[in-house]
N, C-alpha and C. Protein backbone atom coordinates (compact mmCIF):
# COMPACT_ATOMS: atom_id res chain seq x y z
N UNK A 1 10.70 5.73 2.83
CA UNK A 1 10.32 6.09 1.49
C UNK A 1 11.46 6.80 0.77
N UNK A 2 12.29 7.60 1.33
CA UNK A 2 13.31 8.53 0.87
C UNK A 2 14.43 7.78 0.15
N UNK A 3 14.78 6.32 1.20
CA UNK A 3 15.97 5.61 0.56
C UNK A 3 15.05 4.61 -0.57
N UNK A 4 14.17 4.05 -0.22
CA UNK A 4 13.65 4.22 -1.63
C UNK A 4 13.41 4.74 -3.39
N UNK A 5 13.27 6.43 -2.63
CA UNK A 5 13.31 7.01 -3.84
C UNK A 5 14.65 6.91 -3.95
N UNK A 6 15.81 7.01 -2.89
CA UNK A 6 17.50 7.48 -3.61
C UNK A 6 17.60 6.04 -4.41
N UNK A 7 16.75 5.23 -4.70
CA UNK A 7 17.75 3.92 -4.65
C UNK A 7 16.66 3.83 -6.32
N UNK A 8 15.77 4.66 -6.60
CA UNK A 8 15.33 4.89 -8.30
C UNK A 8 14.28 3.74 -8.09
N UNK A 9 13.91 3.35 -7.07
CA UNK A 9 12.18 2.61 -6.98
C UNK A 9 10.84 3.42 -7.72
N UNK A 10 9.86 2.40 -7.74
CA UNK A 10 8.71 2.99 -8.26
C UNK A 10 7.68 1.91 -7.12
N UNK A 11 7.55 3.09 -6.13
CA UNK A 11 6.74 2.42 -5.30
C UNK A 11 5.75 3.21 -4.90
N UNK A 12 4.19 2.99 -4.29
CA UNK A 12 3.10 3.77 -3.93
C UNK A 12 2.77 2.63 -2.94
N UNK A 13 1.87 4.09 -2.14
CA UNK A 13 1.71 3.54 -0.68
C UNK A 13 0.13 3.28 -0.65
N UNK A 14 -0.16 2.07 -0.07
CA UNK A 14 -1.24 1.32 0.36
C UNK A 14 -1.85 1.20 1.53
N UNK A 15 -2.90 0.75 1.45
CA UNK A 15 -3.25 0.02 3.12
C UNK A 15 -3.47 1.36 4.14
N UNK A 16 -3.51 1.38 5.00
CA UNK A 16 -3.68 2.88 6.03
C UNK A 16 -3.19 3.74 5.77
N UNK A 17 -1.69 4.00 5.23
CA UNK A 17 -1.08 5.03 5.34
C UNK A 17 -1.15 5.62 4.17
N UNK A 18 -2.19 4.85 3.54
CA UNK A 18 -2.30 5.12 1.60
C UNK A 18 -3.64 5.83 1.94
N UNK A 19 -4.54 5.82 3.05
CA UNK A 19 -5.47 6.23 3.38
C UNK A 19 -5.43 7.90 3.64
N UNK A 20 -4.49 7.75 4.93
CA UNK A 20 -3.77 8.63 5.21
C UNK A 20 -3.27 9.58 3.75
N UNK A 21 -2.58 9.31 2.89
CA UNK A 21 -1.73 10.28 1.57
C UNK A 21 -3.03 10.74 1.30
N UNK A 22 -3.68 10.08 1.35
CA UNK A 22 -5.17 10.76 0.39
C UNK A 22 -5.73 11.53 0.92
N UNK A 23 -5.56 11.77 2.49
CA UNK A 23 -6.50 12.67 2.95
C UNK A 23 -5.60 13.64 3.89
N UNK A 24 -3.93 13.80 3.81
CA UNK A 24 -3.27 14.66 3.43
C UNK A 24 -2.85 14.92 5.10
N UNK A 25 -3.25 13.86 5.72
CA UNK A 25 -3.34 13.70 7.46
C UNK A 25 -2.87 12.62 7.99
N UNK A 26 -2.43 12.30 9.22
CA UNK A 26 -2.50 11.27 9.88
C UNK A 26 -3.42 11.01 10.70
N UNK A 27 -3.99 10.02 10.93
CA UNK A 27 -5.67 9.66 11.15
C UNK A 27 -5.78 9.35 12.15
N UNK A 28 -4.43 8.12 12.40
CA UNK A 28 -4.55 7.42 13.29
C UNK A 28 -2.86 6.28 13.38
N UNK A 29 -2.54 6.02 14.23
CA UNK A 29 -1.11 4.85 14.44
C UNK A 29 -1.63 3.68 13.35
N UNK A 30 -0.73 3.26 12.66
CA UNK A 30 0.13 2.65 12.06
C UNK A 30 0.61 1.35 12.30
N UNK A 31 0.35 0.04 12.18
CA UNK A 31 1.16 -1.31 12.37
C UNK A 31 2.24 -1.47 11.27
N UNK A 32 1.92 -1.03 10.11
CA UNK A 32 2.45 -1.34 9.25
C UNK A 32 2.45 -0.48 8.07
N UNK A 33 3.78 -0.40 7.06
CA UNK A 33 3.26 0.16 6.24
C UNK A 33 2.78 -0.68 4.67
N UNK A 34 1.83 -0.11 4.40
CA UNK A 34 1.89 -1.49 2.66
C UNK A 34 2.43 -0.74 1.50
N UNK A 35 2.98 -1.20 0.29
CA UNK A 35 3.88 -0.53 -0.50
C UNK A 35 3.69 -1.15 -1.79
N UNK A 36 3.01 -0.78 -2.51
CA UNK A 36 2.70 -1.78 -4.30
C UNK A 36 4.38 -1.03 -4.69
N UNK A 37 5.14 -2.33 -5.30
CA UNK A 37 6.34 -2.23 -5.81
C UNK A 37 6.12 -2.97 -6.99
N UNK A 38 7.05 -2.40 -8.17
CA UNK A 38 6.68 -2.98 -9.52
C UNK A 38 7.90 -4.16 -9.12
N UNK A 39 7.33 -5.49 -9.47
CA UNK A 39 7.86 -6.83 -9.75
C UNK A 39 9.08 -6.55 -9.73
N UNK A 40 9.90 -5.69 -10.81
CA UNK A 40 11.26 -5.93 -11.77
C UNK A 40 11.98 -5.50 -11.12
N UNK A 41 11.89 -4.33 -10.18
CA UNK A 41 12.66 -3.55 -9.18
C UNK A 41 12.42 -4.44 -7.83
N UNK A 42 11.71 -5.41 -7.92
CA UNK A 42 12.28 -6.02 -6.07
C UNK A 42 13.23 -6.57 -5.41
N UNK A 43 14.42 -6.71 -6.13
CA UNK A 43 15.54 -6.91 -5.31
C UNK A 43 16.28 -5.28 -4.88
N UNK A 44 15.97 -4.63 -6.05
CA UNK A 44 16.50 -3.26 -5.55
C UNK A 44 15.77 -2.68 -4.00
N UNK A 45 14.22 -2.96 -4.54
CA UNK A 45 13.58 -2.34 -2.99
C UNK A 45 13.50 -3.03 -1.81
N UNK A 46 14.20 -4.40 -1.95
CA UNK A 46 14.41 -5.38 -1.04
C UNK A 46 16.22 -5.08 0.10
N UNK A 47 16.64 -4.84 -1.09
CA UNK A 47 18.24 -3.98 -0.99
C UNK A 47 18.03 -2.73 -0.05
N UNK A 48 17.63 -2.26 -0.43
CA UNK A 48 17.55 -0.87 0.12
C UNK A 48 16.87 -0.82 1.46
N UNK A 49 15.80 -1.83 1.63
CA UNK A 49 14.68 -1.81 2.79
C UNK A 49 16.10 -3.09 3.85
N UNK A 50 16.94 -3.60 3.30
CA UNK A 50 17.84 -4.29 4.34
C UNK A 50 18.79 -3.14 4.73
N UNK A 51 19.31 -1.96 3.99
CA UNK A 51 20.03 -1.45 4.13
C UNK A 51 19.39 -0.32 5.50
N UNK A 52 18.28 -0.73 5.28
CA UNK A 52 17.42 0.70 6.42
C UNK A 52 17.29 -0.19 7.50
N UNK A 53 17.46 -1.78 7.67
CA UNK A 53 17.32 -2.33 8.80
C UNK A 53 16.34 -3.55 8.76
N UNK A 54 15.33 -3.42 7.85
CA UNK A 54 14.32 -4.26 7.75
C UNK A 54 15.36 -5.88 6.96
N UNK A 55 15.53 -6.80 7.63
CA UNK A 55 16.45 -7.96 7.44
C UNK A 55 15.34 -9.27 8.06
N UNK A 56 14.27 -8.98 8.93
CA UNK A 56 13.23 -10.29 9.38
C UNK A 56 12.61 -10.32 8.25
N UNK A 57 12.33 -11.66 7.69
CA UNK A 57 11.05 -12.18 6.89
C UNK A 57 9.75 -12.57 7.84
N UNK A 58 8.73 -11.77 7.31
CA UNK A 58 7.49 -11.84 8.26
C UNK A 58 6.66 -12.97 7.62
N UNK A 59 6.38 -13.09 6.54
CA UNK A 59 5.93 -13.52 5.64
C UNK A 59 6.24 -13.83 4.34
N UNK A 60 6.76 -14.67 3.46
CA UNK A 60 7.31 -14.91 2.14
C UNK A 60 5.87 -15.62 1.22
N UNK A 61 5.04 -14.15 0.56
CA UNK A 61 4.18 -15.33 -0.16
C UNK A 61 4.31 -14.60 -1.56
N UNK A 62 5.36 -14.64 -1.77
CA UNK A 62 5.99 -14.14 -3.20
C UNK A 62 5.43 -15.03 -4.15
N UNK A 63 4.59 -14.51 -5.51
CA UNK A 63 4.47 -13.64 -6.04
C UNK A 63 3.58 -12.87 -5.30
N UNK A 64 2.71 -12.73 -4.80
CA UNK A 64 1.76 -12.08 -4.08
C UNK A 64 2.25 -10.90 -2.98
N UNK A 65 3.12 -11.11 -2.28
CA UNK A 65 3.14 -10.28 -1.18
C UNK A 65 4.48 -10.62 -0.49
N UNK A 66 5.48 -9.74 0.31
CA UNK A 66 6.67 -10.21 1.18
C UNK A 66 6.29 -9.30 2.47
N UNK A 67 6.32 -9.67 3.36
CA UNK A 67 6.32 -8.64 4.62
C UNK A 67 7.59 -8.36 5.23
N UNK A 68 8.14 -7.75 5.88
CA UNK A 68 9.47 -7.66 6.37
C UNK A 68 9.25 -6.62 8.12
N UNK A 69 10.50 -6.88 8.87
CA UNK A 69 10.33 -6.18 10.29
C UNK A 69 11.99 -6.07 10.36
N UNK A 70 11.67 -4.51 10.63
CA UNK A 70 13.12 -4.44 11.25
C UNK A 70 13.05 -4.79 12.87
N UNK A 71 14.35 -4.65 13.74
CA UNK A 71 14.75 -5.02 14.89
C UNK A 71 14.00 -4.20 15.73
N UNK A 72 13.16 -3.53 15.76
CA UNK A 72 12.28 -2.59 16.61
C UNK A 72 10.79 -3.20 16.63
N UNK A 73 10.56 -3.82 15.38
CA UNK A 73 9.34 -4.52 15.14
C UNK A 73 8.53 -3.31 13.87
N UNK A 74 9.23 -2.23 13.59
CA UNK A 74 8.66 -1.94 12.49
C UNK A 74 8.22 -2.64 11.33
N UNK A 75 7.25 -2.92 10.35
CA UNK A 75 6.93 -3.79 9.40
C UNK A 75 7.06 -3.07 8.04
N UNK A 76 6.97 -3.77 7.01
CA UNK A 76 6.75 -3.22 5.49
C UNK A 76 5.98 -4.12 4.65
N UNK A 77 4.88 -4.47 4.58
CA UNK A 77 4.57 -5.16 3.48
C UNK A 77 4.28 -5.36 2.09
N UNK A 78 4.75 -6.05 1.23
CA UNK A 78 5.60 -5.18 -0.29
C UNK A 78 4.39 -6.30 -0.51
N UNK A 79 3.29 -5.19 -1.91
CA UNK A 79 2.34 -5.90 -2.78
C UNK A 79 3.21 -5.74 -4.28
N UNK A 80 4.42 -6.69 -4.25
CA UNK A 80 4.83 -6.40 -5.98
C UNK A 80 3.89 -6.76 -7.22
N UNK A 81 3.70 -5.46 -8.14
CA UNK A 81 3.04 -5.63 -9.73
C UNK A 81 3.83 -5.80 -10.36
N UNK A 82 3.45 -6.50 -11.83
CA UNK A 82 3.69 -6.75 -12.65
C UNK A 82 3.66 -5.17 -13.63
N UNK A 83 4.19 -4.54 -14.01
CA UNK A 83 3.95 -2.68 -15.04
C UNK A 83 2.99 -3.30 -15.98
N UNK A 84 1.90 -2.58 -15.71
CA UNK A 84 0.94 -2.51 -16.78
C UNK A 84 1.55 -1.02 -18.20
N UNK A 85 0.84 -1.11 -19.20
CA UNK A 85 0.68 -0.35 -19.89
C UNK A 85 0.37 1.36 -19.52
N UNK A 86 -0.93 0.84 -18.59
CA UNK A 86 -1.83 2.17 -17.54
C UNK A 86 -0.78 2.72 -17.08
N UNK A 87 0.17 2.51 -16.23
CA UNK A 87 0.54 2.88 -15.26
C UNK A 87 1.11 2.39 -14.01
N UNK A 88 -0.27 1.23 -14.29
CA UNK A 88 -0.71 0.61 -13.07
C UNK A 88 0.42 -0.78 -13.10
N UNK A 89 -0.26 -1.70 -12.40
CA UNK A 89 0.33 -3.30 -12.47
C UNK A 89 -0.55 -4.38 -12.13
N UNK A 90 -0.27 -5.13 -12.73
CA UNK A 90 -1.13 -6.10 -11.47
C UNK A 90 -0.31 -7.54 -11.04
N UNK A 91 -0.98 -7.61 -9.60
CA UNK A 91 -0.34 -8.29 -8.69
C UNK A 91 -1.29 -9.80 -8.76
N UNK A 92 -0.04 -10.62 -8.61
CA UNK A 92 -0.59 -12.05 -9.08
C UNK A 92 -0.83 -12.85 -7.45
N UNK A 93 -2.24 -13.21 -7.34
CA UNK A 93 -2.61 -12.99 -6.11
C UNK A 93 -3.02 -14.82 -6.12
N UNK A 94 -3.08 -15.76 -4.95
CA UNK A 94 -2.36 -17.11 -4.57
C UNK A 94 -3.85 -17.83 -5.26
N UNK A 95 -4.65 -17.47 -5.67
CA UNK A 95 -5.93 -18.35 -6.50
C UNK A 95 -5.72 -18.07 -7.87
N UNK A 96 -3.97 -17.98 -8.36
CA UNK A 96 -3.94 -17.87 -9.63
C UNK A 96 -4.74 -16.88 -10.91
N UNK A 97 -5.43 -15.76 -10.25
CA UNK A 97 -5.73 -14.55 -10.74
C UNK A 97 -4.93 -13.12 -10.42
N UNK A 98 -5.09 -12.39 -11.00
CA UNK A 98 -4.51 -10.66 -10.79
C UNK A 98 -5.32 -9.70 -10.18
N UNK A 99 -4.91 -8.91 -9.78
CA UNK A 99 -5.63 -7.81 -9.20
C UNK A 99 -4.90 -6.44 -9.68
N UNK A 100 -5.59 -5.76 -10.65
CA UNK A 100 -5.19 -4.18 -11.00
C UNK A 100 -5.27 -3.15 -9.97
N UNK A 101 -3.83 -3.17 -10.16
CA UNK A 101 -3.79 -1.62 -9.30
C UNK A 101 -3.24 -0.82 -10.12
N UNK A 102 -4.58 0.28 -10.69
CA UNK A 102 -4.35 1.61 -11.34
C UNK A 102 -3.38 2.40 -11.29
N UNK A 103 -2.77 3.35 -12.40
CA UNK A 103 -1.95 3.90 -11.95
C UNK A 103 -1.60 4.73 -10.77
N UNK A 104 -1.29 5.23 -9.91
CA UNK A 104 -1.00 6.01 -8.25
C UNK A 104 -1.80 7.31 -8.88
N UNK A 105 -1.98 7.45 -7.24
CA UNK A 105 -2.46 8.89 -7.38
C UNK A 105 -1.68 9.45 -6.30
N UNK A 106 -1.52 10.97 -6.07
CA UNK A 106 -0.69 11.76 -5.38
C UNK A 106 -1.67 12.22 -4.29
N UNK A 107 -0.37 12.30 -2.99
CA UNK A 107 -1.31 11.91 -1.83
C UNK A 107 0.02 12.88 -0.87
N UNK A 108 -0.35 13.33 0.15
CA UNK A 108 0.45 13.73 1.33
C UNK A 108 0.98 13.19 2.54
N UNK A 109 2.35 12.51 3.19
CA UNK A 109 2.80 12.13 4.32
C UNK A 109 3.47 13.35 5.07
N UNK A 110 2.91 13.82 5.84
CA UNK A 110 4.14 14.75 6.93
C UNK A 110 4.58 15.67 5.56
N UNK A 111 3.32 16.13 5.16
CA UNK A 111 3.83 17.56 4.11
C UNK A 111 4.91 17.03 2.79
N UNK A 112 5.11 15.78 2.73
CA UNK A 112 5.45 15.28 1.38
C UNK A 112 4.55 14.77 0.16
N UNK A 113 5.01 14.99 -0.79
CA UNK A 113 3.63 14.51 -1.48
C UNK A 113 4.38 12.44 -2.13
N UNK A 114 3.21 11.72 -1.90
CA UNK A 114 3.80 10.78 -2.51
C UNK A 114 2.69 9.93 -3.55
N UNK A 115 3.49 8.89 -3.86
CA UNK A 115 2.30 8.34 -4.68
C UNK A 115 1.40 6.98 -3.99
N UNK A 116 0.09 7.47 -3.98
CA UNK A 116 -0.69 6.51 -3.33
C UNK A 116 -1.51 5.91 -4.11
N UNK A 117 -2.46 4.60 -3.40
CA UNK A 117 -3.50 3.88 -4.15
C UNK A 117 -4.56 4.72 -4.40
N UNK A 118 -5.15 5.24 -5.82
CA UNK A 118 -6.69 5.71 -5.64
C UNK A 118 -7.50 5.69 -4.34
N UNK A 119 -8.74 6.55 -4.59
CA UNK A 119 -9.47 6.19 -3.57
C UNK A 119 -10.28 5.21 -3.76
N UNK A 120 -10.70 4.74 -5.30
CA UNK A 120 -11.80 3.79 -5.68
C UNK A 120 -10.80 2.52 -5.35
N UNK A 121 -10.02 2.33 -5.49
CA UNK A 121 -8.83 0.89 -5.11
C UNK A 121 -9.06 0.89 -3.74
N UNK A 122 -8.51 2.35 -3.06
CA UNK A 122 -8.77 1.81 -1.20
C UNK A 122 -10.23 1.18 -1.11
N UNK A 123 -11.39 1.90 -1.36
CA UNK A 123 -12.47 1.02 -1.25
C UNK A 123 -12.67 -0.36 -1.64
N UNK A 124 -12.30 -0.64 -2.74
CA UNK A 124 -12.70 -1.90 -3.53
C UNK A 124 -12.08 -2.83 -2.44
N UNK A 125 -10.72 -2.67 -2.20
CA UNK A 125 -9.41 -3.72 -0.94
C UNK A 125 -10.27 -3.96 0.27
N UNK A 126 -10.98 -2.88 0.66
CA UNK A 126 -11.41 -3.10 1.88
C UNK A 126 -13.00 -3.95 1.73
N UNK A 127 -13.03 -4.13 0.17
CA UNK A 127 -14.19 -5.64 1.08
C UNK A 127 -13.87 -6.68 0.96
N UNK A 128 -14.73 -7.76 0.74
CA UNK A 128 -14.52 -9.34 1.26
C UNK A 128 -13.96 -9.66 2.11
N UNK A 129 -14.17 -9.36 3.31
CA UNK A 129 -13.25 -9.76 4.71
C UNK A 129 -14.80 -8.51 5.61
N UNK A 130 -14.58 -9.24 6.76
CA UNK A 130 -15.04 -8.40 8.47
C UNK A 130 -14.42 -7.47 8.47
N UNK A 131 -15.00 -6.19 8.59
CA UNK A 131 -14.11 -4.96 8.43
C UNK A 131 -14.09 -4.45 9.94
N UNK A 132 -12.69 -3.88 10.29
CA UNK A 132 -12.44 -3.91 11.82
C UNK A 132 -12.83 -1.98 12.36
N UNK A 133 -12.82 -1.70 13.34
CA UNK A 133 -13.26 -0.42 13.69
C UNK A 133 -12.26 0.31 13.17
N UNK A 134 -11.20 0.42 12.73
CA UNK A 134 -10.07 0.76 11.88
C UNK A 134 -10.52 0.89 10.21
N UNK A 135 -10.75 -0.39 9.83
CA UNK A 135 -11.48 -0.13 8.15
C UNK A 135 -12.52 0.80 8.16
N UNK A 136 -13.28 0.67 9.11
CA UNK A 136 -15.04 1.84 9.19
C UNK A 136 -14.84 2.80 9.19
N UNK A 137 -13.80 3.25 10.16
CA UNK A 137 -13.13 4.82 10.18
C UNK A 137 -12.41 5.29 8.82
N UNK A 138 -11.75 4.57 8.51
CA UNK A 138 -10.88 4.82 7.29
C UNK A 138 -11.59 4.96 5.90
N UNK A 139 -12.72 4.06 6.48
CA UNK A 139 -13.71 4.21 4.56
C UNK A 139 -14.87 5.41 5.07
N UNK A 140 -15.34 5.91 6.25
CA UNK A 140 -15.85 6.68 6.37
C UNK A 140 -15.31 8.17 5.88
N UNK A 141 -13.89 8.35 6.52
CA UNK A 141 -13.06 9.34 5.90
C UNK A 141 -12.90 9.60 4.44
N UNK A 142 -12.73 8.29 3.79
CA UNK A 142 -12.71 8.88 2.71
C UNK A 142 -13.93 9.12 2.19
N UNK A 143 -14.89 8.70 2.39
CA UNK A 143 -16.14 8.74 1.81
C UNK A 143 -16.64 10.46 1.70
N UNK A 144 -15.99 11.23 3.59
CA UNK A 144 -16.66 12.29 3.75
C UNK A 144 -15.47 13.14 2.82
N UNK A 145 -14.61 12.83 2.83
CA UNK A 145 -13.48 13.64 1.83
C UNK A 145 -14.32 13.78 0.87
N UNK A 146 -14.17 12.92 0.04
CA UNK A 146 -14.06 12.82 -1.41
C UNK A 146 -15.68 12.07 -2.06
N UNK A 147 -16.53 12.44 -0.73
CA UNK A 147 -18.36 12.53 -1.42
C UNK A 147 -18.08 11.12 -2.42
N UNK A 148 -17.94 9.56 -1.32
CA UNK A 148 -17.90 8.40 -2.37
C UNK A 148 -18.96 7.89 -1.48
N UNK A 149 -19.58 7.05 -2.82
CA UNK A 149 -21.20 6.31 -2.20
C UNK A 149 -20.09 5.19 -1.87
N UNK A 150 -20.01 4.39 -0.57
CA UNK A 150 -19.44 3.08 -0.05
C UNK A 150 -20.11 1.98 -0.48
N UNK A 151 -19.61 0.64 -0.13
CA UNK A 151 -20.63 -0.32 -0.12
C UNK A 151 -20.79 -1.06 0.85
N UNK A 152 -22.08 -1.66 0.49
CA UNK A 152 -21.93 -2.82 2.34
C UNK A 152 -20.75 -3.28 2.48
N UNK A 153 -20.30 -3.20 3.81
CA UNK A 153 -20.73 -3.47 4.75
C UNK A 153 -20.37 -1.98 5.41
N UNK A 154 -20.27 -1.03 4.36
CA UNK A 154 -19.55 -0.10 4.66
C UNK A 154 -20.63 1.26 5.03
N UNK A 155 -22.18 1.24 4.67
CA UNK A 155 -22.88 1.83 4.76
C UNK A 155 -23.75 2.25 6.19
């Protein structure tokens, strides 16, 4: 995240570890990290994430999503937006629709503060799909944090 910020990105963290910023803890290990990057800056945060080591393509489903692994098997998977007006962006997702992601909200890694997905966004991501003993824990947490009514399958 650091050579990130040196390198003048505008990126917020998603997916578990966006779970994690929000609730100001580490919960639980990590496969991956997810990262909403605005569209216009992705060769810069593409630059910078080769310069830290990450050089494997995991996945190329650009516009939608790039995954990357450095030589250890660490991962990054970049959700690039489009800059909304909000704040936010939205990401142009492979059935030719968007998905808004609100502007960030501020969240904690290892006593840093960074910018993460809402908590109403982490919920919303985590349906339409089988949610794994990993999602249950993670939407339970936030739920008991931050007193949110869930939804099936989450109840």
């Amino acid at each position: 995240m650091s050579r990130l910020k040196q390198a003048g990105t505008t990126v917020w963290v998603d997916g578990g570890w966006g779970v994690d910023a929000l609730l100001g803890a580490i919960s639980r290990p990590h496969s991956d990290l997810d990262l909403v990057a605005l569209r216009p800056e992705l060769p810069t945060v593409r630059s910078a994430l080769t310069e830290a080591g990450y050089t494997t393509v995991l996945r190329d489903w650009l516009p939608t999503a790039l995954a990357l692994a450095d030589e250890t098997g660490r991962e990054i998977d970049l959700h690039p937006v489009t800059p909304t007006p909000d704040g936010g962006g939205n990401q142009a997702l492979a059935d030719g629709t968007e998905f808004h992601y609100p502007p960030p909200a501020t969240g904690t890694i290892d006593g840093q503060p960074v910018a993460c997905v809402d908590v109403e966004t982490q919920i919303h991501c985590h349906l339409g799909y089988e949610p794994s003993t990993k999602d249950r824990e993670d939407m339970r947490r936030l739920r008991d944090r931050f007193d949110r009514q869930l939804p099936a399958p989450y109840q």
